[in-house]
Protein backbone atom coordinates (compact mmCIF):
# COMPACT_ATOMS: atom_id res chain seq x y z
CA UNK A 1 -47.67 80.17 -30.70
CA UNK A 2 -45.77 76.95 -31.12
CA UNK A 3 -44.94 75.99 -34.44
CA UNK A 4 -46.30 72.44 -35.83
CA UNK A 5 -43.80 70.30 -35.17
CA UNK A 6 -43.69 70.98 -31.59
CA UNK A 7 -47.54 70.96 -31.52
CA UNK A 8 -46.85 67.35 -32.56
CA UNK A 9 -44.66 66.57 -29.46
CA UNK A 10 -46.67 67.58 -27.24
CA UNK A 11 -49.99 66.08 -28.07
CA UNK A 12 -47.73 62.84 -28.55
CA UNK A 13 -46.67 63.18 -24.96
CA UNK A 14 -49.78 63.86 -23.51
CA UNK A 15 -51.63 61.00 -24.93
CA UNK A 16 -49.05 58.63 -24.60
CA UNK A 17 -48.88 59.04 -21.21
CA UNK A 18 -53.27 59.12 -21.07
CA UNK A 19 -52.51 55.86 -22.37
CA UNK A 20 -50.31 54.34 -19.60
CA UNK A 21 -52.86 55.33 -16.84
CA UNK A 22 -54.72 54.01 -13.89
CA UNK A 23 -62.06 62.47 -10.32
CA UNK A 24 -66.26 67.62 -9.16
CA UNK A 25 -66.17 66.74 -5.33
CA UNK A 26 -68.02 63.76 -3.75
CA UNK A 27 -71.72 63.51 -4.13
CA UNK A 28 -73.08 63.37 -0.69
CA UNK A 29 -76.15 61.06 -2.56
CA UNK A 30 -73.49 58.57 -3.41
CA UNK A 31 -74.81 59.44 -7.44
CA UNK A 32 -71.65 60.40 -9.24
CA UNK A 33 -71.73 62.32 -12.34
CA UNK A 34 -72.41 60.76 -15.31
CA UNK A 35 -70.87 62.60 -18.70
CA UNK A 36 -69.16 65.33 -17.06
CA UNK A 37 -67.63 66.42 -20.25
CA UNK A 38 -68.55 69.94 -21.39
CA UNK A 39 -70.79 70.31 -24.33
CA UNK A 40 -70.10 73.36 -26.91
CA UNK A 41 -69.40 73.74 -31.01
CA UNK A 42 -66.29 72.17 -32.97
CA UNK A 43 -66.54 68.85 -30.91
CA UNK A 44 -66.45 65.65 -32.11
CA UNK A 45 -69.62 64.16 -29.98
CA UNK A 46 -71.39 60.71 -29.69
CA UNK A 47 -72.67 60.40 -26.64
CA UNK A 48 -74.25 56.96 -25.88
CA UNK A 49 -77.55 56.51 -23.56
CA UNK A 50 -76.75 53.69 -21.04
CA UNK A 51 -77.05 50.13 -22.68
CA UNK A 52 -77.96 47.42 -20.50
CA UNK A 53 -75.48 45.78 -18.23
CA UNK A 54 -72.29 44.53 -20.20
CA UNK A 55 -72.89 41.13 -22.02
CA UNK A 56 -70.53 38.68 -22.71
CA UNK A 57 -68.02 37.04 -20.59
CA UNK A 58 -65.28 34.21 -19.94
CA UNK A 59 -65.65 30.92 -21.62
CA UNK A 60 -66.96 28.03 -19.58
CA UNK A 61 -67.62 30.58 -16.39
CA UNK A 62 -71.20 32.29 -15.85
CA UNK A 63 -71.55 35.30 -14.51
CA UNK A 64 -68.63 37.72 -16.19
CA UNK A 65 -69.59 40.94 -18.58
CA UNK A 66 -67.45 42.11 -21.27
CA UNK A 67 -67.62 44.87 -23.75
CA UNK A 68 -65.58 46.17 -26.59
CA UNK A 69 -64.79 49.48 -27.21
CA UNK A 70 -63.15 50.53 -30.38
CA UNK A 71 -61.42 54.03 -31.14
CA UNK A 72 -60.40 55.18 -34.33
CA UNK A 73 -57.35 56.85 -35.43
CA UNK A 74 -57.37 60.57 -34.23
CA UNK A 75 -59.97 59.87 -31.74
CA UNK A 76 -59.91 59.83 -27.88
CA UNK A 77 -62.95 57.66 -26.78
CA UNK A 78 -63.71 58.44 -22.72
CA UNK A 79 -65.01 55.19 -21.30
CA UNK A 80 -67.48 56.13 -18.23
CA UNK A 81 -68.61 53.12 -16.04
CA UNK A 82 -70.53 53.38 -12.68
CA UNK A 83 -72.29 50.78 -10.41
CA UNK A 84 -74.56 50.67 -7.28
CA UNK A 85 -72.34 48.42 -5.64
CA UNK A 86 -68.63 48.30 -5.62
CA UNK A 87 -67.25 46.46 -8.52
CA UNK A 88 -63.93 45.48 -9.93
CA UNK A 89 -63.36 46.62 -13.24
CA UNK A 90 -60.71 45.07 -15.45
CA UNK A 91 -59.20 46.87 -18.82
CA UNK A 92 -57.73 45.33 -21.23
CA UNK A 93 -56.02 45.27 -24.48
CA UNK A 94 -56.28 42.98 -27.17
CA UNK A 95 -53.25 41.02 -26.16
CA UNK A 96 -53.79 41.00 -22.50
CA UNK A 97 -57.74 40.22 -23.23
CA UNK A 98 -56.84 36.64 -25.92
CA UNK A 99 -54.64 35.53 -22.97
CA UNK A 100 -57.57 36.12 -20.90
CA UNK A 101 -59.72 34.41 -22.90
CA UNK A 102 -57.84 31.84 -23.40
CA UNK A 103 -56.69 30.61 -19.70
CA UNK A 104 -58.45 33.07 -17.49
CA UNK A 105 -55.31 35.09 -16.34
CA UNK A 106 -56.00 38.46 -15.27
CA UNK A 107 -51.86 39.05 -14.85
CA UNK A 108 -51.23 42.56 -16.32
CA UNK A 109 -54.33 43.89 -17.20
CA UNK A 110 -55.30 47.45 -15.66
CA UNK A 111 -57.27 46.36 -12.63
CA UNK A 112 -59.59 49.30 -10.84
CA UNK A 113 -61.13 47.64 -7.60
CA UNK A 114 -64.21 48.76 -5.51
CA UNK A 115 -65.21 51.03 -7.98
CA UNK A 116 -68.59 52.91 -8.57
CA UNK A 117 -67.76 55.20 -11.18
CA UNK A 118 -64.73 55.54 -13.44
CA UNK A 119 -64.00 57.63 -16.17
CA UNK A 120 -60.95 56.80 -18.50
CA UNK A 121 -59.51 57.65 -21.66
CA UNK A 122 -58.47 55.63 -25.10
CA UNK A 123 -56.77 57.95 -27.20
CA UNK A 124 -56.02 56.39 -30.55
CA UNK A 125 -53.77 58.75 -31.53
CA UNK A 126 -51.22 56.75 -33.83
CA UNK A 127 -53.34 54.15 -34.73
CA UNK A 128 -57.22 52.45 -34.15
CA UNK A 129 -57.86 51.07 -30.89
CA UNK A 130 -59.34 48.58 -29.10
CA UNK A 131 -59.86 47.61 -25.00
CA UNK A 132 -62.28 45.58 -23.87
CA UNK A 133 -64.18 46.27 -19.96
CA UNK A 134 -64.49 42.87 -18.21
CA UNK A 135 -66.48 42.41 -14.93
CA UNK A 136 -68.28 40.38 -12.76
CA UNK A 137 -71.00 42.95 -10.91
CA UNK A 138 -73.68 44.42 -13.37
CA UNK A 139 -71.72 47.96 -14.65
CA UNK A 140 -73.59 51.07 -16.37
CA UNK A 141 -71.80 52.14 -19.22
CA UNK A 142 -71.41 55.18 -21.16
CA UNK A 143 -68.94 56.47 -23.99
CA UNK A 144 -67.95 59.86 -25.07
CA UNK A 145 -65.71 60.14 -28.04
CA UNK A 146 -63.59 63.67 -29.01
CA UNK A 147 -61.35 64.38 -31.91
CA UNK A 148 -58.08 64.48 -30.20
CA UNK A 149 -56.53 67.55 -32.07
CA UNK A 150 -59.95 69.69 -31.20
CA UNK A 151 -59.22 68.72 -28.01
CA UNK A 152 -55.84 69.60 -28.17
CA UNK A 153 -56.55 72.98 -29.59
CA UNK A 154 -59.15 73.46 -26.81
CA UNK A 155 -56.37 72.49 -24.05
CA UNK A 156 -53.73 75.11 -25.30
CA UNK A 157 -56.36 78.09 -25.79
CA UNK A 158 -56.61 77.87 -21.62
CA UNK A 159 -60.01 75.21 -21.12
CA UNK A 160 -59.45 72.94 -18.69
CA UNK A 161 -60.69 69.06 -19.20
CA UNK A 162 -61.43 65.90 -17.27
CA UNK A 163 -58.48 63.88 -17.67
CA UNK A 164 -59.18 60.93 -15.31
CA UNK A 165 -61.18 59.59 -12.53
CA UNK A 166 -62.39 57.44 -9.92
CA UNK A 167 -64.47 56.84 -6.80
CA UNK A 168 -64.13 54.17 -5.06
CA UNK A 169 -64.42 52.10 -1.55
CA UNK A 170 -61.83 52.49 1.10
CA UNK A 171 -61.78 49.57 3.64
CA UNK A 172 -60.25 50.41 7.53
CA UNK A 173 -56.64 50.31 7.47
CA UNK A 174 -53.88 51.48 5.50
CA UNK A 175 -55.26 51.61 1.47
CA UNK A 176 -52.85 52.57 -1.50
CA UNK A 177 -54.21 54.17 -4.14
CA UNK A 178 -52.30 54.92 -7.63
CA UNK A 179 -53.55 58.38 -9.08
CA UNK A 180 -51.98 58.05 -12.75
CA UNK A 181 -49.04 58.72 -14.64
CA UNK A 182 -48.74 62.49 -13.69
CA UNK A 183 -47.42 65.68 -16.03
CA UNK A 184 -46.54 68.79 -14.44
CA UNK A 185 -49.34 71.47 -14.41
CA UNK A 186 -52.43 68.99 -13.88
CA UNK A 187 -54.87 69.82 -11.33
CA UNK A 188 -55.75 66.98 -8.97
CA UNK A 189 -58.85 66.79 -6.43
CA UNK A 190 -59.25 64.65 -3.69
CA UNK A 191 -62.78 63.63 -1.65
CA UNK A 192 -63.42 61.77 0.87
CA UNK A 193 -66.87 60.92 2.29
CA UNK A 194 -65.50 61.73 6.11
CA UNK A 195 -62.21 62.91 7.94
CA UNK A 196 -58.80 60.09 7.52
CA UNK A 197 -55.13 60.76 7.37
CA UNK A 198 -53.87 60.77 3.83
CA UNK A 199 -50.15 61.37 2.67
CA UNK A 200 -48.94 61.72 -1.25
CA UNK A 201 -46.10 59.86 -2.06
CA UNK A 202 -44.01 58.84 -4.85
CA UNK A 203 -43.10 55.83 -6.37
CA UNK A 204 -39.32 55.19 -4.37
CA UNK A 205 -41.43 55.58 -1.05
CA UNK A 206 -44.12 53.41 -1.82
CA UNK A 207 -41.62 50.89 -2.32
CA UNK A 208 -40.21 51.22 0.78
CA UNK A 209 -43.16 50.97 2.46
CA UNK A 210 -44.00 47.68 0.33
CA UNK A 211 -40.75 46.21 1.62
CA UNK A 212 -40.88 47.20 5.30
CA UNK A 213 -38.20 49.76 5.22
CA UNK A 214 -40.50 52.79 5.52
CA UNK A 215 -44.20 52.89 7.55
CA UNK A 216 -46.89 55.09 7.23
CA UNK A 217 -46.08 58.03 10.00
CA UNK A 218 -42.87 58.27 8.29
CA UNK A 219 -43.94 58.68 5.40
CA UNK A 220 -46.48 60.85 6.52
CA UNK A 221 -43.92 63.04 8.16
CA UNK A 222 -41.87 63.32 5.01
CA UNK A 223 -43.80 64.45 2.62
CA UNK A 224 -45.84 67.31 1.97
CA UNK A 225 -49.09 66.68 0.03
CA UNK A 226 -50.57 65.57 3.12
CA UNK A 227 -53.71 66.04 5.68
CA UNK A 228 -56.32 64.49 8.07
CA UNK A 229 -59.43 66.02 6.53
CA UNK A 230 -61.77 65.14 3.72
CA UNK A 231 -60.30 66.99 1.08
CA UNK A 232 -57.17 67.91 -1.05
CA UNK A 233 -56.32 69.75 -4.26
CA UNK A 234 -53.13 69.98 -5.41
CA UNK A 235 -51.13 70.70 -9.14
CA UNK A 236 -48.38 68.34 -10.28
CA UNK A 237 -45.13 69.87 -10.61
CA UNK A 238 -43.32 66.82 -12.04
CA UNK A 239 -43.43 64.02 -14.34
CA UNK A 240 -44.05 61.15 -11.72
CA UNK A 241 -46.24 58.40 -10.53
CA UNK A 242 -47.70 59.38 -7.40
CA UNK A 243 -49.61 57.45 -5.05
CA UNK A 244 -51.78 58.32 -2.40
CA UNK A 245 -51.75 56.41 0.68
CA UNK A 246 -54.69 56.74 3.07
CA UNK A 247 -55.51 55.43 7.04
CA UNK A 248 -58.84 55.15 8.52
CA UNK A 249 -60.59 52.79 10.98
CA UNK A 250 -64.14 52.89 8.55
CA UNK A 251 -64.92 52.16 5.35
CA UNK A 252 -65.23 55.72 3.28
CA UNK A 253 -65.53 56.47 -0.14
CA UNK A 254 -62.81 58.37 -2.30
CA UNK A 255 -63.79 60.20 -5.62
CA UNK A 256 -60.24 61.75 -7.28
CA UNK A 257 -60.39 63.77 -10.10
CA UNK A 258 -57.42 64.68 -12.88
CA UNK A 259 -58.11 67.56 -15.16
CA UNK A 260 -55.84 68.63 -18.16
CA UNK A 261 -54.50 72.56 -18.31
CA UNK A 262 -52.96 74.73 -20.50
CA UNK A 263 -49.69 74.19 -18.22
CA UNK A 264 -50.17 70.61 -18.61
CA UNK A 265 -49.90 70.36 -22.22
CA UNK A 266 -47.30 73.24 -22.43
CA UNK A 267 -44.67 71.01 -19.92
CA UNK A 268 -45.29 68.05 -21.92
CA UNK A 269 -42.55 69.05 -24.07
């Protein structure tokens, strides 16, 4: 067993890097799971029914839903949000939301676009905190909250958990996608509602390809994580944005899902 101090590190590690992010397989009935987390004893659980659509919004412009979510110290709160038509979601913290406020500027916020379901976590491990969910289209919303050292103890007696997730539209043409700051040992799942050509990538590649120096069949050719199906699972082996970078000539629907292992939480030391 590892001894406290270590313990420390690593849940330290793990959330902080749950903190700098940005998803089962597909449902075929475009309904994606709502609460996905499981249910069992020694867990911290306050599971909200669906409120109506956010309320709130910008000063001076109609139309815009907000809504706070606070987490207290030692808490993770799992924000779950999921629409009948594609929305853009926008996250953000209490600095990045008074600037909002205040002039309307969306610059640095945590933007998730064409969205119809999202799960994300706010781990307040350190201290309380707070995030507000702004958006435009009408978003179901739903909040799970854990005690983050139950969780913790969960993760390093071998049960796997949801870390993060997403489904979202894909338009024709080339789309980039950012998974989430990855840890090795964390099991990722890929879906796609039909067949495109998809290619993992990391962050020094994506770059290229954002300058021109690099295109997408080279990349493509490069790199491993790779395929032109529907599908892909894969474990991370190293501590690394990755990005996934996907071609089609229709519009399809991804759903990726990040879950949280035993090796996950033992390599975050």
């Amino acid at each position: 067993m590892y001894s406290q101090p270590l313990r420390v590190i690593i849940i330290v590690i793990l959330f902080v890097s749950m903190i700098i992010t940005t998803d089962n397989g597909i449902t075929k009935d475009n309904t994606p799971p709502l609460n996905p987390l499981p249910q069992g004893e020694g867990k911290l659980r306050d599971i909200a029914v669906l409120p109506p659509p956010l309320t709130g919004g910008r000063e001076g412009e109609s139309g815009w839903h907000e809504k706070k979510i606070e987490a207290k110290k030692g808490i993770v709160a799992f924000i779950e949000l999921s629409s009948t038509v594609p929305a853009d979601i926008y996250l953000m913290y209490p600095t990045q939301y008074n600037k909002y406020k205040a002039s309307g500027s969306l610059e640095g916020v945590i933007e998730f676009k064409e969205i119809s379901w999202l799960f994300y976590p706010v781990p307040a491990l350190l201290e309380d905190q707070t995030v507000y969910i702004v958006s435009k289209e009408n978003v179901n919303f739903n909040i799970t909250y854990e005690n983050i050292q139950e969780r913790i103890d969960r993760l390093f007696a071998g049960e796997e958990q949801l870390r993060a997730g997403t489904e979202m539209s894909i338009n024709n043409g080339i789309t980039v996608v950012r998974l989430t700051q990855l840890i090795p040992g964390l099991k990722v799942k890929l879906d796609l509602t039909e067949n495109a050509q998809f290619v993992i990538t990391r962050t020094i590649d994506l770059a290229r390809y954002n300058k021109g120096l690099k295109g997408f069949d080279q990349i493509y050719k490069e790199n491993a994580l790779k395929g032109s199906n529907d599908h892909l699972n894969f474990i991370t082996s190293d501590f690394e944005d990755l990005y996934l970078l996907i071609r089609t000539d229709n519009q399809i629907r991804l759903k990726y899902m990040i879950w949280a292992t035993k090796e996950s939480a033992e390599s975050g030391c």
